[in-house]
Protein backbone atom coordinates (compact mmCIF):
# COMPACT_ATOMS: atom_id res chain seq x y z
CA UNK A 1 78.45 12.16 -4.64
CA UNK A 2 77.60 8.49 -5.80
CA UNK A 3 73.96 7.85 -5.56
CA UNK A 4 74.51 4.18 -6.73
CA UNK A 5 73.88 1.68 -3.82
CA UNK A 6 76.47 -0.31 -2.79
CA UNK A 7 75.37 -3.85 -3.16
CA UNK A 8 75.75 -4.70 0.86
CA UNK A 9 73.21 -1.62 1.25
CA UNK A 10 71.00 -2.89 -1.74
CA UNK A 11 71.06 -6.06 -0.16
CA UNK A 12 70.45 -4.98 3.21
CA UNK A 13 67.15 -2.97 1.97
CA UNK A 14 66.12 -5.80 0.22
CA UNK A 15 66.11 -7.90 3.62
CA UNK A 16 64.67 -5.05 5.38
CA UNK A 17 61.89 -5.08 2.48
CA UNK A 18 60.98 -8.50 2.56
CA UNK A 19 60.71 -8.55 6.42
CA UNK A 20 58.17 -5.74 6.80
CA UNK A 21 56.10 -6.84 4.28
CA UNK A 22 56.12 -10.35 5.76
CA UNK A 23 55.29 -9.01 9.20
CA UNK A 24 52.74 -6.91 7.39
CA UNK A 25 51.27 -9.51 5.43
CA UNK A 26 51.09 -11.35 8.80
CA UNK A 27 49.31 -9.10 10.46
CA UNK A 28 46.88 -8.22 7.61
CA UNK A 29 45.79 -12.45 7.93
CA UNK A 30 45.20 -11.44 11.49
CA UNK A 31 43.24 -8.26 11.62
CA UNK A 32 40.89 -9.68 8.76
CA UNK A 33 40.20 -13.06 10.48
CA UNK A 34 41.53 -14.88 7.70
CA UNK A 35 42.95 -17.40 10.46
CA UNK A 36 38.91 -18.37 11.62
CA UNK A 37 38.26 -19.49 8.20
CA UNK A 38 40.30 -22.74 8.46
CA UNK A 39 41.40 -22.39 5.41
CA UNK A 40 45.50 -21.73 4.32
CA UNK A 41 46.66 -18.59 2.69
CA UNK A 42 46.93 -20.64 -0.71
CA UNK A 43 43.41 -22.24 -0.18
CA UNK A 44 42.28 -18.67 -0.22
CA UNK A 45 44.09 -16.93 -2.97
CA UNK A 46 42.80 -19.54 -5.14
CA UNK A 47 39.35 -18.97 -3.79
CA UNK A 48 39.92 -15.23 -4.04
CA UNK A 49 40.63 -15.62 -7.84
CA UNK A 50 37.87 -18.51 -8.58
CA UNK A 51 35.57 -15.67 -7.45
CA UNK A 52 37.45 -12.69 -9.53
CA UNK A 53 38.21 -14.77 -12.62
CA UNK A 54 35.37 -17.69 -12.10
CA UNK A 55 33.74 -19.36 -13.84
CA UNK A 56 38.04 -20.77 -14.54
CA UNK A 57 39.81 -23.78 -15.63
CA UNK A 58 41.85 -25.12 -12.98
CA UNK A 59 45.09 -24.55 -15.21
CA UNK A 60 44.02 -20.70 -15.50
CA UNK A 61 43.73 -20.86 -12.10
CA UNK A 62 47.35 -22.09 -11.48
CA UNK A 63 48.71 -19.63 -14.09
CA UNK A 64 47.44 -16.93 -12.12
CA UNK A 65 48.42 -18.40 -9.19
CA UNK A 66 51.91 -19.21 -10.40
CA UNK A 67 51.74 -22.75 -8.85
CA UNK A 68 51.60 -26.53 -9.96
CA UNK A 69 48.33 -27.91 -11.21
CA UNK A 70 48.61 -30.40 -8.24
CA UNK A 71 48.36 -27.43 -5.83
CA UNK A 72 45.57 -25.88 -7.21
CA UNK A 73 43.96 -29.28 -7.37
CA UNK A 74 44.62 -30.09 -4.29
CA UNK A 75 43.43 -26.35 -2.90
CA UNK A 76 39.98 -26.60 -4.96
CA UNK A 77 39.41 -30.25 -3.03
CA UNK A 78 39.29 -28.20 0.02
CA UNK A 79 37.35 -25.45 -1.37
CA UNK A 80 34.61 -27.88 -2.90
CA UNK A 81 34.38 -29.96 -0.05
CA UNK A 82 34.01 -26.66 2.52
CA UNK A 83 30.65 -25.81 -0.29
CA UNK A 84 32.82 -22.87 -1.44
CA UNK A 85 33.31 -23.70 -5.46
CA UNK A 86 31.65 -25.88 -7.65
CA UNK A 87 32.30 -27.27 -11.28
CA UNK A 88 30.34 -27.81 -14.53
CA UNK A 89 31.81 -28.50 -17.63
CA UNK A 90 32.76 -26.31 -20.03
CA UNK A 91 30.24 -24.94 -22.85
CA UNK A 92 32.97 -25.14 -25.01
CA UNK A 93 34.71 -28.01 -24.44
CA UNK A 94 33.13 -30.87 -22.20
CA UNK A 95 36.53 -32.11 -21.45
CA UNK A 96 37.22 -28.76 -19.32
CA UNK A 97 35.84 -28.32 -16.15
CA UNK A 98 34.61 -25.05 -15.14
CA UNK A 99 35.20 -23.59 -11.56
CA UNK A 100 32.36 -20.95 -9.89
CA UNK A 101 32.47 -19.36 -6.85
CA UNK A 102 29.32 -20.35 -4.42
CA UNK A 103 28.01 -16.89 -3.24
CA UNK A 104 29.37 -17.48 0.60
CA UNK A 105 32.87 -17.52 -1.00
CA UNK A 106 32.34 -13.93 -2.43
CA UNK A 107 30.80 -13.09 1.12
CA UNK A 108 33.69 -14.61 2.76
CA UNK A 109 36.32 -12.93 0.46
CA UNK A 110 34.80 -9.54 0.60
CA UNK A 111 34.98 -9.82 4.15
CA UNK A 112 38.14 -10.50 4.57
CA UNK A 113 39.44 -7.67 1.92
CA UNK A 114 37.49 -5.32 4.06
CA UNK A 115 38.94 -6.45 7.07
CA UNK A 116 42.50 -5.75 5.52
CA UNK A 117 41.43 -2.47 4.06
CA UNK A 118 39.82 -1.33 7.26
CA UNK A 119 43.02 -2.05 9.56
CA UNK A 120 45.43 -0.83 6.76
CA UNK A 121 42.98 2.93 6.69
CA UNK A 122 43.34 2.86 10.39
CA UNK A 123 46.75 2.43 10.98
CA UNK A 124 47.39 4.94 8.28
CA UNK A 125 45.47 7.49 10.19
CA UNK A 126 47.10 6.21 13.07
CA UNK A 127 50.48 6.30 12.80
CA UNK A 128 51.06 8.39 9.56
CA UNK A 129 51.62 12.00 10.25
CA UNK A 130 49.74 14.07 7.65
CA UNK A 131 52.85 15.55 6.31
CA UNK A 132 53.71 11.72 5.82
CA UNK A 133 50.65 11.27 3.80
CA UNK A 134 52.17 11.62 0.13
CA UNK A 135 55.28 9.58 1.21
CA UNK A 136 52.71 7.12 1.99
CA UNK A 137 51.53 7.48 -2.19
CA UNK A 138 55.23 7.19 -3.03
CA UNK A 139 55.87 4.27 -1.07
CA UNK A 140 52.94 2.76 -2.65
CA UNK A 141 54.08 3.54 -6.39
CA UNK A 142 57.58 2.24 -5.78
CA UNK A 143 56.36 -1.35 -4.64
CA UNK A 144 53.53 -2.05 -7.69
CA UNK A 145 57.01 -0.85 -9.55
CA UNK A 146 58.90 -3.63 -8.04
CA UNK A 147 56.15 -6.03 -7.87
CA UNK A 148 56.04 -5.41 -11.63
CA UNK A 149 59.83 -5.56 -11.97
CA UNK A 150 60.47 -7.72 -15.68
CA UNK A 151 64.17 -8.84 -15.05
CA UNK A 152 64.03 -11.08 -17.72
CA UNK A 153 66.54 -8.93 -19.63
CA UNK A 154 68.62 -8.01 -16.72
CA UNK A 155 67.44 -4.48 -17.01
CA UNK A 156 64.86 -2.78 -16.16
């Protein structure tokens, strides 16, 4: 029996992949009322890591990001003008701006992760059969494996 995918029915699940965890992701912004803060999904994943990482350089920032130093420019604009970061120069090196995260941003983002954890625990109890629950754990595992994936040696 060949247990190799096909590469229609790898391609397939890959489709299938990316479309529930889009719809998931979706509904994740919804249940945690990321949509009432005005702010974008970008605008808040850099706010999310000011407040992890802070105080940050902007270009740390965009590393971890994996955007353009414009866009996280452009995103801290936002997030300094709504009170939500601030700057100071760096001990270090004056030349470097520092970014901190005002204490209502950590309220705000801890909010919002418990929102997300809070739906994600109920629907689990909701619609996962306890029999279901380790498949659950496997299904976890497999995507921080492919959300680790290195393919820059076309292997893995």
């Amino acid at each position: 029996m060949n247990t190799i995918p096909r590469p229609q029915q790898t391609t397939a699940t890959a489709q299938r992949l990316n479309d529930a965890i889009k719809r998931l992701r979706a509904r994740l912004r919804a249940e945690s009322g990321q949509h009432a803060t005005g702010l974008t999904a970008t605008q808040l994943g850099v706010l999310a890591s000011v407040v992890r990482e802070g105080p940050v350089t902007a270009a740390r920032l965009a590393a971890l990001e994996h955007v353009s130093a414009q866009s996280i420019a452009q995103s801290l604009a936002v997030l300094k003008a709504a009170g939500l970061v601030h700057s100071e120069p760096d001990p270090q090196d004056g030349r470097k701006k520092l970014m901190s995260a005002d204490p209502s941003a950590t309220e705000l983002v801890d909010n919002l992760l418990a929102g997300r954890a809070s739906f994600l625990a109920q629907a689990i109890d909701h619609v996962v059969a306890p029999d279901e629950q380790q498949d659950v754990e496997k299904a976890i595992e497999l995507l921080e494996r492919l959300a680790a994936a290195d393919l820059s040696d076309g292997a893995l």
